[in-house]
Structure formats: C-alpha cells, structure tokens
C-alpha atoms as a PDB file:
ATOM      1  CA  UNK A   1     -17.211 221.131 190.514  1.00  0.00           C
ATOM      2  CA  UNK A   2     -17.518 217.506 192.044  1.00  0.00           C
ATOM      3  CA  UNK A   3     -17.775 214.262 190.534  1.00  0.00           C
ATOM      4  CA  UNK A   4     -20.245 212.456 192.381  1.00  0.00           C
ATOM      5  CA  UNK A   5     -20.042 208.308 191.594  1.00  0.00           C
ATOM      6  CA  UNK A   6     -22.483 206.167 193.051  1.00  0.00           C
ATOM      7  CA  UNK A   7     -21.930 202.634 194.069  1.00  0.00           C
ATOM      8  CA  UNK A   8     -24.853 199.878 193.863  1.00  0.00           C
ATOM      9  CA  UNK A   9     -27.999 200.773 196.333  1.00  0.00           C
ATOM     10  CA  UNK A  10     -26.824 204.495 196.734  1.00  0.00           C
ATOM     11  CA  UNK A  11     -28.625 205.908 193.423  1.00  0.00           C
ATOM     12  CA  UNK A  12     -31.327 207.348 195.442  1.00  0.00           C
ATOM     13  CA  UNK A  13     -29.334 209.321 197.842  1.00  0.00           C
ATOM     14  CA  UNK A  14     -26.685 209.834 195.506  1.00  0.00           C
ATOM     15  CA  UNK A  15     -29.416 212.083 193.502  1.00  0.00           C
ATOM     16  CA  UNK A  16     -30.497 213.536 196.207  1.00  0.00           C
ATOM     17  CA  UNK A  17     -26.946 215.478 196.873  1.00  0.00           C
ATOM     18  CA  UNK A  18     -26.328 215.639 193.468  1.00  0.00           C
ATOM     19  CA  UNK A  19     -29.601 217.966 193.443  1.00  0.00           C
ATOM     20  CA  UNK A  20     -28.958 219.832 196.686  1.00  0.00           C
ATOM     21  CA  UNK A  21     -24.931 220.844 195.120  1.00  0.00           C
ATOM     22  CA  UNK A  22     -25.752 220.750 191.658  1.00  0.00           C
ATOM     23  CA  UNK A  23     -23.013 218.458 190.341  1.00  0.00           C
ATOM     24  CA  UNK A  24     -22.966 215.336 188.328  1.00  0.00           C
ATOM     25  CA  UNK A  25     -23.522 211.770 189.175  1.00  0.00           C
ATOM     26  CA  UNK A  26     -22.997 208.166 187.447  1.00  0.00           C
ATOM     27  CA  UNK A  27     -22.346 204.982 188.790  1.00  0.00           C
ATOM     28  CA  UNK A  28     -19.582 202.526 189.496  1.00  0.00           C
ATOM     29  CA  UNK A  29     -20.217 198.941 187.920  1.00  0.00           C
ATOM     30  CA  UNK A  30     -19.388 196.067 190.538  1.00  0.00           C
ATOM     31  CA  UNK A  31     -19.297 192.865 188.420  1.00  0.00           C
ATOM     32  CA  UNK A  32     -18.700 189.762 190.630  1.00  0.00           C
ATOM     33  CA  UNK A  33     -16.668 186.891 189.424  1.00  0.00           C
ATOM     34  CA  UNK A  34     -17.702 183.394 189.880  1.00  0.00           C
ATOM     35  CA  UNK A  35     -14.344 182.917 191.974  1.00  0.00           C
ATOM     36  CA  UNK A  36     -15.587 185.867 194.688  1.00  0.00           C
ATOM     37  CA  UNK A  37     -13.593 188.811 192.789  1.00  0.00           C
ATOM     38  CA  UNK A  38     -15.015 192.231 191.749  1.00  0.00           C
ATOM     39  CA  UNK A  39     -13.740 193.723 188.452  1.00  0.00           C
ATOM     40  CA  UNK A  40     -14.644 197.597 189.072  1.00  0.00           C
ATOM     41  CA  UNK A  41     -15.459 199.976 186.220  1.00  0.00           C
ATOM     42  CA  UNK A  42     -15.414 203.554 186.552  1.00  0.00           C
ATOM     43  CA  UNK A  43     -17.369 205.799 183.960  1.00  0.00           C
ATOM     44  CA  UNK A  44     -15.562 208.628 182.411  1.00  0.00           C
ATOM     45  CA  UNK A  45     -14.825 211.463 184.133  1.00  0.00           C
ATOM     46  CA  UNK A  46     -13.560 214.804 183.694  1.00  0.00           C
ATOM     47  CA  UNK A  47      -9.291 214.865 184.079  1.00  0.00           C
ATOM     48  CA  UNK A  48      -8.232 216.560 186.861  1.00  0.00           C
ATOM     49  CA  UNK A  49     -11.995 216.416 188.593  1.00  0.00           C
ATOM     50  CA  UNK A  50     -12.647 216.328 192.569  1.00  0.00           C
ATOM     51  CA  UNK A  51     -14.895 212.912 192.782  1.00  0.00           C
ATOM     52  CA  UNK A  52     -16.675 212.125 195.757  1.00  0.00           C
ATOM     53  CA  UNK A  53     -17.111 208.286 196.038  1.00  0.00           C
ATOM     54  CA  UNK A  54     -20.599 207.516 197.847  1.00  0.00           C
ATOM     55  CA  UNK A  55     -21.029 203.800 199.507  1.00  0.00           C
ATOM     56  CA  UNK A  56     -22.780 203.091 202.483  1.00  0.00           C
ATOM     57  CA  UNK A  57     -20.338 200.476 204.158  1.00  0.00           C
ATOM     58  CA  UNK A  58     -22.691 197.773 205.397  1.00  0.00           C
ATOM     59  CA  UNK A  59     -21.243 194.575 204.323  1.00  0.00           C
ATOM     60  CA  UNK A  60     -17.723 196.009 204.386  1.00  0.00           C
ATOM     61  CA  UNK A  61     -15.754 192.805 203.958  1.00  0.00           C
ATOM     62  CA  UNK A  62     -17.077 192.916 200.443  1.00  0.00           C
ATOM     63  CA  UNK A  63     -17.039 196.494 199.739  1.00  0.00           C
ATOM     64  CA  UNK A  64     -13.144 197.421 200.893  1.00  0.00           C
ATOM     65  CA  UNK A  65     -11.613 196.133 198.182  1.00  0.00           C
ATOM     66  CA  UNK A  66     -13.595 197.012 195.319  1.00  0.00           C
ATOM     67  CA  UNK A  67     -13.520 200.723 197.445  1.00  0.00           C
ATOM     68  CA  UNK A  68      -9.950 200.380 197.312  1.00  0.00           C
ATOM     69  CA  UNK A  69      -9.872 199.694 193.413  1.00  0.00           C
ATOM     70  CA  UNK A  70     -12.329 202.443 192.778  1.00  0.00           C
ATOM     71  CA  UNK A  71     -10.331 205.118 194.723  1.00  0.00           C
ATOM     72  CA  UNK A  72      -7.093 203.908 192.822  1.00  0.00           C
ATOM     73  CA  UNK A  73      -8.660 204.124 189.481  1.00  0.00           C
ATOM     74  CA  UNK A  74      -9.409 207.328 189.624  1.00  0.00           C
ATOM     75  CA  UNK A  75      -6.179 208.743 190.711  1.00  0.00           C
ATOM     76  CA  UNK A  76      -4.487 207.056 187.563  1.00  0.00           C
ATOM     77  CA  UNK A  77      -7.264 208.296 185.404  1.00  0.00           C
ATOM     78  CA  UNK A  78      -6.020 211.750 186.328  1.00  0.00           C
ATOM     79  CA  UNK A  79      -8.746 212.961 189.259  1.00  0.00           C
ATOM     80  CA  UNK A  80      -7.064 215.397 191.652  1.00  0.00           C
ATOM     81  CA  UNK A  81      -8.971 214.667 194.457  1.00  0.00           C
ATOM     82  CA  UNK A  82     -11.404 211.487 195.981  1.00  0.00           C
ATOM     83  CA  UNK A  83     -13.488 211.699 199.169  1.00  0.00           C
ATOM     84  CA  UNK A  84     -15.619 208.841 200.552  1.00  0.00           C
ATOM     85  CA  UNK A  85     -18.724 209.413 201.560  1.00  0.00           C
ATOM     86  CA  UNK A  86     -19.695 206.579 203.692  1.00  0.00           C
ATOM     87  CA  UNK A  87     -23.236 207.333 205.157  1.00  0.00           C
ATOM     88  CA  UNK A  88     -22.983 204.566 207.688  1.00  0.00           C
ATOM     89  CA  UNK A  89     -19.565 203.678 208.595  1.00  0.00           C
ATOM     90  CA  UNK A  90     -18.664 200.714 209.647  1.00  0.00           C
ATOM     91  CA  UNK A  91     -15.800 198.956 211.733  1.00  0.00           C
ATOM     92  CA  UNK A  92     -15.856 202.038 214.175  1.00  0.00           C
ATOM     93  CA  UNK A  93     -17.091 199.856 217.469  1.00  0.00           C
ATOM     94  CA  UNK A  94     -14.021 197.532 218.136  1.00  0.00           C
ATOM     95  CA  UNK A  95     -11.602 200.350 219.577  1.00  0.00           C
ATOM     96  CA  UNK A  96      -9.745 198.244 222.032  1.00  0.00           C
ATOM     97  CA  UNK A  97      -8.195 194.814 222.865  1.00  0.00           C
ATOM     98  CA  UNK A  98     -10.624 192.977 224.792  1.00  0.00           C
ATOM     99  CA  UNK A  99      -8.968 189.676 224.651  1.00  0.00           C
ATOM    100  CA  UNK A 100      -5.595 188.796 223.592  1.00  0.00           C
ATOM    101  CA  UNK A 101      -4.488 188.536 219.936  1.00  0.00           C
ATOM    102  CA  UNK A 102      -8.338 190.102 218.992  1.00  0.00           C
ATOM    103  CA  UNK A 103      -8.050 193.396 216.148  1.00  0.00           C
ATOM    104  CA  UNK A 104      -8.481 197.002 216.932  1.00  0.00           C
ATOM    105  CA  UNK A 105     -10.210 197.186 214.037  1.00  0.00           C
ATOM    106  CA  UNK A 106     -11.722 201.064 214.485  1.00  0.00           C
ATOM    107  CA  UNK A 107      -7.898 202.173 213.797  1.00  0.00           C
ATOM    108  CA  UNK A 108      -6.551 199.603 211.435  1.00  0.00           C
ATOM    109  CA  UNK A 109      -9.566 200.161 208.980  1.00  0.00           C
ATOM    110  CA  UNK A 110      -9.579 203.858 209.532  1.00  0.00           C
ATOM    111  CA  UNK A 111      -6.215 203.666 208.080  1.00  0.00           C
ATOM    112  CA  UNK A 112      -7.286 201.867 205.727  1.00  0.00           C
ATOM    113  CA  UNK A 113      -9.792 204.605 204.408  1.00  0.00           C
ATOM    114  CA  UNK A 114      -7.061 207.045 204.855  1.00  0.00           C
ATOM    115  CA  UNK A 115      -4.766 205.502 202.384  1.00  0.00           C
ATOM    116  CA  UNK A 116      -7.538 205.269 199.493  1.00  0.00           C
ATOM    117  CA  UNK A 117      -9.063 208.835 199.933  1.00  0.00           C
ATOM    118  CA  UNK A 118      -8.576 212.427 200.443  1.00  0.00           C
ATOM    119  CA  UNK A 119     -11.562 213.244 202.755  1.00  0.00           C
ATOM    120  CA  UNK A 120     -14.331 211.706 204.625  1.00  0.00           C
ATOM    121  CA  UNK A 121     -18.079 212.130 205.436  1.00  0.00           C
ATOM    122  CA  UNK A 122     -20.021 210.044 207.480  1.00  0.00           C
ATOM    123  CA  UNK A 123     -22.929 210.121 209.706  1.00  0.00           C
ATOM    124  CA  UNK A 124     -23.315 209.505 213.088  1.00  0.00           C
ATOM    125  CA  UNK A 125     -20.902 207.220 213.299  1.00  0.00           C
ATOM    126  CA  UNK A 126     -21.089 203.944 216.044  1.00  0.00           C
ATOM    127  CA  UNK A 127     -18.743 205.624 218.349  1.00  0.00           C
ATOM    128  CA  UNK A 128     -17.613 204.343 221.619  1.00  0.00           C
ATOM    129  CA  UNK A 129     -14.299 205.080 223.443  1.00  0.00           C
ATOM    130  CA  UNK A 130     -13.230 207.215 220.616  1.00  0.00           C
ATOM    131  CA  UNK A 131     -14.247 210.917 220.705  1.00  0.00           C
ATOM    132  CA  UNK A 132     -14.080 211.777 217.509  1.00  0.00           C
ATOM    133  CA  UNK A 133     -12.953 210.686 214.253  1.00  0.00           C
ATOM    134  CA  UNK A 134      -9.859 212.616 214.000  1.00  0.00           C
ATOM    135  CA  UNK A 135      -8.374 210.212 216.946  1.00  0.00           C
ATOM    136  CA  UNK A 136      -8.333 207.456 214.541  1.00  0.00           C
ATOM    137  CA  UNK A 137      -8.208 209.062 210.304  1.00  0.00           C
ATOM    138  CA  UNK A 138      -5.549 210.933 208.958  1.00  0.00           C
ATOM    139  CA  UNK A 139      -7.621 212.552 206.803  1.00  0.00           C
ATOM    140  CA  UNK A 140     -10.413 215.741 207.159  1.00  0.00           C
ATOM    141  CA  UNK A 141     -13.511 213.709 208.349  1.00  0.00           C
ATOM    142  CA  UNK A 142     -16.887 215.368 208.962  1.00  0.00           C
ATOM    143  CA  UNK A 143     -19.727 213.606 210.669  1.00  0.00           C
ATOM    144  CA  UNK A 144     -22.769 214.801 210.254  1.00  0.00           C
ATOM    145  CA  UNK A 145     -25.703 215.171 213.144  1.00  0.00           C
ATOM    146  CA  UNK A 146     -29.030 213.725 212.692  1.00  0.00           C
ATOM    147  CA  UNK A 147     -30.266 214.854 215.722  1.00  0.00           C
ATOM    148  CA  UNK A 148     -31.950 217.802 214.176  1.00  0.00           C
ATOM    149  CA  UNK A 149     -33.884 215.907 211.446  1.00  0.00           C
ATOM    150  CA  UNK A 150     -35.085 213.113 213.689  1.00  0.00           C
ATOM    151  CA  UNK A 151     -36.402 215.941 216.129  1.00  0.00           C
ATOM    152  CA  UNK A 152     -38.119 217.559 213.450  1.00  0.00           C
ATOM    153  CA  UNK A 153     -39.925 214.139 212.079  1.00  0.00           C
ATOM    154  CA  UNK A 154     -41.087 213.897 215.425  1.00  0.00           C
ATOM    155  CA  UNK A 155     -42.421 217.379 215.747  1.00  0.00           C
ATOM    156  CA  UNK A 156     -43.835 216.797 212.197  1.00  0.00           C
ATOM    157  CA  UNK A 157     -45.758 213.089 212.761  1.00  0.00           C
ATOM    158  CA  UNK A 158     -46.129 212.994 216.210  1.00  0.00           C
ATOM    159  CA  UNK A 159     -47.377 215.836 218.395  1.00  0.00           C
ATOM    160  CA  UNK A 160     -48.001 214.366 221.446  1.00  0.00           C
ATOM    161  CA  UNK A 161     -44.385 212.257 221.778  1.00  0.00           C
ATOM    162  CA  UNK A 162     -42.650 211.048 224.653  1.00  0.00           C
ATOM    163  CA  UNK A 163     -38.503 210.431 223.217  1.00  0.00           C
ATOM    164  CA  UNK A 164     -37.507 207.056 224.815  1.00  0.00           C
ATOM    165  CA  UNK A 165     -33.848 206.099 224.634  1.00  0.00           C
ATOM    166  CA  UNK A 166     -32.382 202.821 225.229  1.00  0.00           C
ATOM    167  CA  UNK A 167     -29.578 203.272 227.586  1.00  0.00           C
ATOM    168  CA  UNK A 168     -27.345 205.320 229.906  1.00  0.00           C
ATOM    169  CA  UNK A 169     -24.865 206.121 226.867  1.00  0.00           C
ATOM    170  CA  UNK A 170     -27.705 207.308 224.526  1.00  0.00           C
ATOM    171  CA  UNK A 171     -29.120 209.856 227.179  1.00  0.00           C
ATOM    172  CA  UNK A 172     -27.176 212.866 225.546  1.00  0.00           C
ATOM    173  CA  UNK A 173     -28.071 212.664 222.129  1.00  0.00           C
ATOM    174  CA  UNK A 174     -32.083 211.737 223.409  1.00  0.00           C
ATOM    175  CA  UNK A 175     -32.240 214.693 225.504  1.00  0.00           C
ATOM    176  CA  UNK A 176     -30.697 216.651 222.523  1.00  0.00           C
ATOM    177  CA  UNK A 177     -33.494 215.628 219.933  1.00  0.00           C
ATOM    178  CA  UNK A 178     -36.170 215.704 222.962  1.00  0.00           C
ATOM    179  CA  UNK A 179     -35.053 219.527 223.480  1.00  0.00           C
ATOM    180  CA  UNK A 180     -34.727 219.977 219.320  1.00  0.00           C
ATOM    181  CA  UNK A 181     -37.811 218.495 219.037  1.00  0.00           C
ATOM    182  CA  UNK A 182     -39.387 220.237 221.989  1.00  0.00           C
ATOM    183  CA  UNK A 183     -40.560 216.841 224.168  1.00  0.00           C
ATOM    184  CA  UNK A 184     -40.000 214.733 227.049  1.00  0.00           C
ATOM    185  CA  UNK A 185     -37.834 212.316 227.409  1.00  0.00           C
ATOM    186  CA  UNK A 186     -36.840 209.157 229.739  1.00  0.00           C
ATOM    187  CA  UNK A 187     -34.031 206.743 229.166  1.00  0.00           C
ATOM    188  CA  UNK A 188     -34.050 202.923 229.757  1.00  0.00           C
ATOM    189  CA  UNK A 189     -32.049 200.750 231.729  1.00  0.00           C
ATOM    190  CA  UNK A 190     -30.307 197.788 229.507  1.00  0.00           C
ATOM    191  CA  UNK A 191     -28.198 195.169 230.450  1.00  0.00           C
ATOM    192  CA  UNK A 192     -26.546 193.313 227.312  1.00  0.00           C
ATOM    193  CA  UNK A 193     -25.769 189.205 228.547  1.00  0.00           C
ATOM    194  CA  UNK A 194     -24.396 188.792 224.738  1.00  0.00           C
ATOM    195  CA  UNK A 195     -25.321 189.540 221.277  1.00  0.00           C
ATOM    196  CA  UNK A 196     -28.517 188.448 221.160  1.00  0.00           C
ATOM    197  CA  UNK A 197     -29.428 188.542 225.298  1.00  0.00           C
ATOM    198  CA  UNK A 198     -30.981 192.270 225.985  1.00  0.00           C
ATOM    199  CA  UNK A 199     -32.813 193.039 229.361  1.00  0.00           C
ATOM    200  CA  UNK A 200     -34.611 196.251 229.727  1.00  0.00           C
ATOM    201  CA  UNK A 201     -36.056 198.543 232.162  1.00  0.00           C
ATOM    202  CA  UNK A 202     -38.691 201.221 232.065  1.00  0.00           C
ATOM    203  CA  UNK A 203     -38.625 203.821 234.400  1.00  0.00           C
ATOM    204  CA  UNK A 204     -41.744 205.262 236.061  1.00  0.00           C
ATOM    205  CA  UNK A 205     -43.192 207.702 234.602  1.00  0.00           C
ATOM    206  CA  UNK A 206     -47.181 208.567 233.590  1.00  0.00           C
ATOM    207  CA  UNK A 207     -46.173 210.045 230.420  1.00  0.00           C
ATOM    208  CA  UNK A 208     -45.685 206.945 229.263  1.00  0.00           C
ATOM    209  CA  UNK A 209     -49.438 205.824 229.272  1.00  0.00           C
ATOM    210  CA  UNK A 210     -50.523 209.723 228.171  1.00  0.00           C
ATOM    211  CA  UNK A 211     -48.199 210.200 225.185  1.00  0.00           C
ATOM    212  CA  UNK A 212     -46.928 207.947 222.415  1.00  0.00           C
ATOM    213  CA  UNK A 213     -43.313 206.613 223.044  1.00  0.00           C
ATOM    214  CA  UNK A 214     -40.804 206.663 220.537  1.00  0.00           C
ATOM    215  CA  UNK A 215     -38.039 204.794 220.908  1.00  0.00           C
ATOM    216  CA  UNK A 216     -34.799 206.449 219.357  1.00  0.00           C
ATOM    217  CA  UNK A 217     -31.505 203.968 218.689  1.00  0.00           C
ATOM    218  CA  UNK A 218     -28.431 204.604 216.486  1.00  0.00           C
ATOM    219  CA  UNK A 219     -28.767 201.234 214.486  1.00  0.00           C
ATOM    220  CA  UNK A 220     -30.587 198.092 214.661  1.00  0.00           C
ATOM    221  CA  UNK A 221     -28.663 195.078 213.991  1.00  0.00           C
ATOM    222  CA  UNK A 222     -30.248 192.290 215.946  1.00  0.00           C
ATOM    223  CA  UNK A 223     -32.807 193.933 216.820  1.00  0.00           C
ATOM    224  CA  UNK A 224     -32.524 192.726 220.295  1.00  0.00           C
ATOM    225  CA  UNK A 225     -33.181 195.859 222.324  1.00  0.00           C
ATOM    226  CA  UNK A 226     -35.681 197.763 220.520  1.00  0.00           C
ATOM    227  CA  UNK A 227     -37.496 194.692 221.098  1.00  0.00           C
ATOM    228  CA  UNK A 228     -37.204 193.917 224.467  1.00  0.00           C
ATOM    229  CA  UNK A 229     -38.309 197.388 224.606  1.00  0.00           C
ATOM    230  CA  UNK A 230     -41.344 197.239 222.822  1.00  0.00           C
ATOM    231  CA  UNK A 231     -42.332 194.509 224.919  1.00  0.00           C
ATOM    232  CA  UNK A 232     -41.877 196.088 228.412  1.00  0.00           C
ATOM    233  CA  UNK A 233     -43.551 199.048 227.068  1.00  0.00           C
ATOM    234  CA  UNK A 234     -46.734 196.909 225.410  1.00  0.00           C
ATOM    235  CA  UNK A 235     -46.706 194.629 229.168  1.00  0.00           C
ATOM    236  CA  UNK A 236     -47.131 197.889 230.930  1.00  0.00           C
ATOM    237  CA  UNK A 237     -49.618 198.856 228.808  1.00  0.00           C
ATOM    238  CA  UNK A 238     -48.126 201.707 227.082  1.00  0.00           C
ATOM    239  CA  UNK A 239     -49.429 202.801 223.472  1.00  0.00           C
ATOM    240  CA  UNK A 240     -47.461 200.635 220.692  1.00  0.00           C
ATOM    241  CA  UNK A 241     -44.306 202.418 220.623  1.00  0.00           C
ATOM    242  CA  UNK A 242     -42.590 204.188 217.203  1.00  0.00           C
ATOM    243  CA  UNK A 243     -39.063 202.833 216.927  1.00  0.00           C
ATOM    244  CA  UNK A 244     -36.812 205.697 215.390  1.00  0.00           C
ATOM    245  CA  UNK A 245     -33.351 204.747 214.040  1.00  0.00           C
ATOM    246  CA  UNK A 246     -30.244 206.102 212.496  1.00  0.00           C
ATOM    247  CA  UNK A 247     -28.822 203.301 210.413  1.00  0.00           C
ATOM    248  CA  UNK A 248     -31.228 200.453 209.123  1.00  0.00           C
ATOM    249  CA  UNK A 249     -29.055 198.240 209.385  1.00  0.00           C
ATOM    250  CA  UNK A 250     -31.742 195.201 210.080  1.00  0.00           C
ATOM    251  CA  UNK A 251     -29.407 191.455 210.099  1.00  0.00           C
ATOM    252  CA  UNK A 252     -31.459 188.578 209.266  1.00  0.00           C
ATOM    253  CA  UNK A 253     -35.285 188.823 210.034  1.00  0.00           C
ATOM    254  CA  UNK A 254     -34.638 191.560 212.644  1.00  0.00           C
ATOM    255  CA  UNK A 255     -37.314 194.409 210.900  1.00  0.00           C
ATOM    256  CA  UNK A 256     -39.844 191.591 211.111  1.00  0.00           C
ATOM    257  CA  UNK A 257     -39.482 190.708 214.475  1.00  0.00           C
ATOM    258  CA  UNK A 258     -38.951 194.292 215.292  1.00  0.00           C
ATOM    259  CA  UNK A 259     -42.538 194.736 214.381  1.00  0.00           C
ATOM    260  CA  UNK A 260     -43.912 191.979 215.135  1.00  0.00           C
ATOM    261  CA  UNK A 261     -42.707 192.663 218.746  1.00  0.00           C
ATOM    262  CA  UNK A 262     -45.783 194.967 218.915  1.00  0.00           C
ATOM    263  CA  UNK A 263     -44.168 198.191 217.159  1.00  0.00           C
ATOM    264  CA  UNK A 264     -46.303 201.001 215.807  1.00  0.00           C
ATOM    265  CA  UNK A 265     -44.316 201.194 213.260  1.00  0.00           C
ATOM    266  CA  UNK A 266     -40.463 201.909 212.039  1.00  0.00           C
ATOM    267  CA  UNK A 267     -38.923 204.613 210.912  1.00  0.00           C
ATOM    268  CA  UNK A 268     -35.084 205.395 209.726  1.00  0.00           C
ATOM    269  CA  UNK A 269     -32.967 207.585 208.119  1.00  0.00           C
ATOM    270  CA  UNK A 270     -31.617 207.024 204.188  1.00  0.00           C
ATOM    271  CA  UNK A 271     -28.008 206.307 205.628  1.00  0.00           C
ATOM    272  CA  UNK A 272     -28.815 202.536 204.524  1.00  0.00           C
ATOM    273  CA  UNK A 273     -31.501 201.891 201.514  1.00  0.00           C
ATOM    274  CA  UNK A 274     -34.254 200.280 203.248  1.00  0.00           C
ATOM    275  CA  UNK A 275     -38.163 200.223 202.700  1.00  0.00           C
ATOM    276  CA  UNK A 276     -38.826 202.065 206.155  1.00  0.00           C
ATOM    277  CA  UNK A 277     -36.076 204.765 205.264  1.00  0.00           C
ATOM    278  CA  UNK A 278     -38.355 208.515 205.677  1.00  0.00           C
ATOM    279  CA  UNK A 279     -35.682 210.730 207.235  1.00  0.00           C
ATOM    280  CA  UNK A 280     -33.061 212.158 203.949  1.00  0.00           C
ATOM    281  CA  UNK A 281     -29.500 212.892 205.233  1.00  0.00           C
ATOM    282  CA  UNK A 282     -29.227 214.546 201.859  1.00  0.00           C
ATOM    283  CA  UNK A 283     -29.004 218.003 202.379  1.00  0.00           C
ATOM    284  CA  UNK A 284     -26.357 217.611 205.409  1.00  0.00           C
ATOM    285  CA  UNK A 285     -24.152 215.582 203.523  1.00  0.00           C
ATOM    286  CA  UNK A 286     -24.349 218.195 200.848  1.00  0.00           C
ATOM    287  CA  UNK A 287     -23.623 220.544 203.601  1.00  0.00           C
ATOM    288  CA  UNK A 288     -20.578 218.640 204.857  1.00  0.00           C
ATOM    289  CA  UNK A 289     -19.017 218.353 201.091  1.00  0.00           C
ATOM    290  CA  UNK A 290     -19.046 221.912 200.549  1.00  0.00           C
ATOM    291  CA  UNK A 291     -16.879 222.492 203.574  1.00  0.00           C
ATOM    292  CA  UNK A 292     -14.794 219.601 203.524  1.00  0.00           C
ATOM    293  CA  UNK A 293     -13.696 219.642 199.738  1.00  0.00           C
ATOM    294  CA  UNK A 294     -11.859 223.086 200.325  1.00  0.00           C
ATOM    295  CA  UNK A 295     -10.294 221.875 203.386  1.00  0.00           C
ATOM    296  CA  UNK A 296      -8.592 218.591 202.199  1.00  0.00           C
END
C-alpha cells in the first residue's frame, strides 16, 4: 500500500486521493529559518513503504530544495519507492534557447525531479515544443487529462454554453472538451506584445450573443488574456463570460482584475488551492497512481 505525505496547502486534495485509493496520509513539516532555510521533517512511516510525495509546484524556487530533502529522507529512512505528485508542474515552458547564455530550464529541472524520485504525476502540464514528458524525465511520468471533467462541469452548470478558447494553440484541447461536453466552440485570435501586453480577437459568430461564453485557458498567471477577453466579449455585447481554468495560478491581484474585467464568474480545477477551485482532479490522480506505481 502507498504512503501518501502531504506538503503545506495540499491537505485537501491529498484526502481526497487518499479516499479514492484507500491509503494513508500525513504531512511533511516545512519550518523556515530566519536565514531563508527549510529544516524538513518527515512523520514516521512504514520501512520499506512506496510513498507518494504530493506538492503542487507553484513557487518552485522555494519548494525544490525542501522537495529534494524530503525525497532523500525517505530513502535513508528505508522507503523502497517515492513518486512526486506535482498537480501543476512547473518550469515546463522554457524548452529552448531564445537568447544566448538564457536556461533550458524544462530539461535541466526535469532532471532534477528525476534524480529525487521514482515516478511522476502531473496534470496538464504547460507544454510547448515538447510532446510529451518522456522527451525531457527519465522517469515513468503520467499526465493526467482534464478535458473530461471540465466538459462535464460545463454540461452540469451551464446548458446553453458556447466553449471559447484563447488562441490558435488551444484549439485542440477546446474542440476536445466542446465535443466531451457536447457544445460549440470558437477560438480567439491573440497576439502577446510581452508579458503583460495581450490583444484579442473575436470571431463572428451569433452564438456568441445567444449562448453564454466560457472562456477555457490552461492557467492564469497575469491574467492578461482572459481579460482582454472578457472585455471584447462585454464591448460586443456578449453575456458576461465564465472563465474556466486548469491551474489557478492567479500572480499578484490577477483573480481580482480577472473579475472585475466584467467576468461572470471563475472557475478552476484543485491542481492549485484556491477559493474558486470546483473541478477535483482527485479521482484521476488516483487513477494515474495505481498504474504508475507498478510500472516504476
């Protein structure tokens, strides 16, 4: 049977797979040091156990290390396996050298991960150039889809939807949870100017003024383009749109300003503890360990 250990902010999804595989979960104590260093205690667990680590890795300057320590630990406390489950996963977007001298840090810090555990599960990772995650971990990885859950929250709350997604690249995964989900679906135009500089355009269509738009997106960090979406949809008169999102990840004042852009409202996935958090990824990452476990 697995171990599960939770780090800090992952209690509620922790117990969500604990309940969904039947296993055992306690925490891992983070104490911070005046000086910036973590001292990392691990509870007592079973000798020779399979532990599954979960932490979501937003912040993951501050959360490699102590990661690192944790995943350590446990080997020399006798565990015979340790698996990361890292809900969102971060570091995945810089996958080439744009400029000279910059990091390619997808690679580097998916060897990083690769050193410290056994196995990997992750969800919808931010994905560009790579295809998939076995390009870049040495390690069995799993990713888990949420296109099926966010199609059937639509189909659930809003009956008379039209899926909106914000750009060329996220056409295939919007048609996927428009035909899941059993709607229709346009994509936007965007045109990025830097990382706070989003133009967007809305395609014509008079669905958009007869059903409610929801805007899907894989994370929110700025905000910027679920807002300049919200506005073109609100100056053409469309119904205040539903912004849908993976990973909640929400820098600065960027959930305000999301709705104060004119959204309906906000909904995300648990991948990231936040107060607008209505989708559970629990049961698929229950899914995943099951399978991956026996394979590493």
């Amino acid at each position: 049977m697995i171990e599960l250990l939770a780090f800090p902010g992952m209690e509620k999804l922790a117990g969500g797979i604990a309940a969904k595989i039947r296993c055992n979960v306690q925490y891992v104590d983070l104490h911070h040091f005046p000086d910036g260093e973590t001292l990392v205690t691990i509870p007592p667990i079973p000798e020779e156990a399979e532990v599954a680590i979960i932490a979501t890795l937003l912040g993951p300057d501050q959360l490699a290390l102590p990661l690192r320590f944790a995943a350590q630990t446990l080997r020399q406390m006798g565990s015979s396996k340790v698996g990361l489950i890292a809900p969102y996963l971060a570091y995945m977007r810089q996958d080439k050298r744009f400029l000279p001298g910059q990091a390619v840090s997808a690679p580097l810090f998916a060897d990083f991960l690769s050193d410290s555990f056994d196995w990997l599960v992750t969800v919808d990772p931010h994905l560009h150039r790579i295809g998939a995650l076995s390009e870049v971990f040495k390690i069995p990885t799993s990713r888990v889809a949420t296109a099926p859950l966010i199609a059937n929250w639509i189909s659930t709350n809003v009956s008379d939807a039209i899926v909106l997604g914000p750009d060329s690249e996220s056409q295939q995964w919007v048609a996927e949870v428009a035909r899941l989900a059993n709607k229709p679906y346009e994509v936007l135009q965007k045109q990025r100017s830097g990382d706070r500089s989003v133009k967007i355009s809305v395609p014509e269509n008079p669905e958009l003024f007869t059903r409610q738009p929801v805007i899907l997106d894989d994370i929110a960090s700025s905000g910027r383009t679920m807002i300049e979406a919200i506005r073109r949809l609100r100056d053409m008169q469309a119904k205040a749109p539903i912004g849908v999102l993976i990973h909640a990840i929400f820098a600065g004042d960027a959930y305000a300003d999301i709705l104060a852009a004119g959204a309906l409202s906000i909904v995300t996935t648990d991948t990231i503890p936040h107060e607008s958090n209505a989708i559970s990824v629990a049961g698929q990452i229950a899914d995943a360990i099951g399978s991956i476990s026996q394979s590493a």
